[in-house]
Protein backbone atom coordinates (compact mmCIF):
# COMPACT_ATOMS: atom_id res chain seq x y z
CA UNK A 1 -5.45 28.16 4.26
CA UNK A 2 -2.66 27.40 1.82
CA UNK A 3 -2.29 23.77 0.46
CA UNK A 4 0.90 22.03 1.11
CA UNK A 5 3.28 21.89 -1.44
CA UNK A 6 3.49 18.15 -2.88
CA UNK A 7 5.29 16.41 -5.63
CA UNK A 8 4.74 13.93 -8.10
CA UNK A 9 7.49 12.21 -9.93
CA UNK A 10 7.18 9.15 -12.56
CA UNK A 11 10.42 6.79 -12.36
CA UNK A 12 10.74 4.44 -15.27
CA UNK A 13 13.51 2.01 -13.36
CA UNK A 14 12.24 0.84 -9.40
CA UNK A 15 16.07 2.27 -8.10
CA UNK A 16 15.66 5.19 -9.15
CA UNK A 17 12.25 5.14 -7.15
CA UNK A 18 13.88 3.93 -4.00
CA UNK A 19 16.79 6.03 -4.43
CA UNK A 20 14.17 8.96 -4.42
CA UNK A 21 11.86 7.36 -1.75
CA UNK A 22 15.38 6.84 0.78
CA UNK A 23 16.41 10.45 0.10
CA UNK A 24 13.32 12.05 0.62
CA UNK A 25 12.83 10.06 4.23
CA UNK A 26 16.75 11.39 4.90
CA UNK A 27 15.53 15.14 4.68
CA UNK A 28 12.35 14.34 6.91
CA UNK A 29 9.74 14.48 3.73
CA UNK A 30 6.19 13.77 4.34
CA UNK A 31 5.20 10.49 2.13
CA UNK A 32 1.78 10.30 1.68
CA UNK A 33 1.26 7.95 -1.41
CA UNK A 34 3.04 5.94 -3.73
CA UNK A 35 1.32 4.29 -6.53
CA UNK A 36 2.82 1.65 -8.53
CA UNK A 37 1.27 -1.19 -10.60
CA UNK A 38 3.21 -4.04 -8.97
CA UNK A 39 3.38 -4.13 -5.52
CA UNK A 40 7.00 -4.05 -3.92
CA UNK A 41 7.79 -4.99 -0.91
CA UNK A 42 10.88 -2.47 -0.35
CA UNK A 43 8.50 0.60 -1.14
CA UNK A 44 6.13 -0.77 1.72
CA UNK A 45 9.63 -1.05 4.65
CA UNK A 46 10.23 2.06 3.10
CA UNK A 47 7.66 4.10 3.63
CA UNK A 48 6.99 2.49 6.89
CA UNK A 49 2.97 1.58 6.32
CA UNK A 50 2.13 -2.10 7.44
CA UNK A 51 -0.60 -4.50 5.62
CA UNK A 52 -3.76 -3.53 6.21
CA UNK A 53 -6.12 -5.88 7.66
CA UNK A 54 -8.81 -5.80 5.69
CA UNK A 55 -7.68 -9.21 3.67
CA UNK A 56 -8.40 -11.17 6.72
CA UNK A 57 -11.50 -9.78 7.49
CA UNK A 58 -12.42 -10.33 3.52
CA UNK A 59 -10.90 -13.87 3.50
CA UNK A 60 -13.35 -14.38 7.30
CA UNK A 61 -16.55 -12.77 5.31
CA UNK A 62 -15.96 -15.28 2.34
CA UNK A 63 -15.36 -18.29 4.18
CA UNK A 64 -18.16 -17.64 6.77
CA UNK A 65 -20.43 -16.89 3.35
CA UNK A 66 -19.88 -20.15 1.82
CA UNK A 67 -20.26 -22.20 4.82
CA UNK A 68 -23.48 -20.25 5.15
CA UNK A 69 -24.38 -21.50 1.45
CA UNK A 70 -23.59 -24.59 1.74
CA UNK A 71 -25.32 -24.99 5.19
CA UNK A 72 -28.39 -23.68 3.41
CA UNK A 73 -28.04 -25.94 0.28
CA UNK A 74 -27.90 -28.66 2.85
């Protein structure tokens, strides 16, 4: 089986990442991943993924934890 053809491209400016990222949805590419050290907002509503919900379910774990703790302590 032949691997699908991908493509990586490094953009030093964030429009010329979103100008790629807009074109590319135009002519019906498949975006897999886009990796950037900030997080944008426009790359997310482009792309199309929504937030993930494993922040609430870490934010639940942590405060059920330290009730837990302090419970304990007590």
């Amino acid at each position: 089986m032949a691997p699908e053809p991908a493509l990586l491209g490094i953009f030093p400016d964030l429009d010329d990442l979103l100008e790629a990222l807009k074109r590319l949805k135009k002519e019906d590419g498949k975006i897999l991943t886009v990796f950037s050290p900030i997080h944008f907002s426009e790359i997310q509503e482009i792309i199309g993924h929504k937030t993930s919900s494993t922040r609430y379910l870490t934010l639940a774990g942590g405060i059920l934890g330290g009730t837990s703790l302090v419970g304990l302590a007590v």
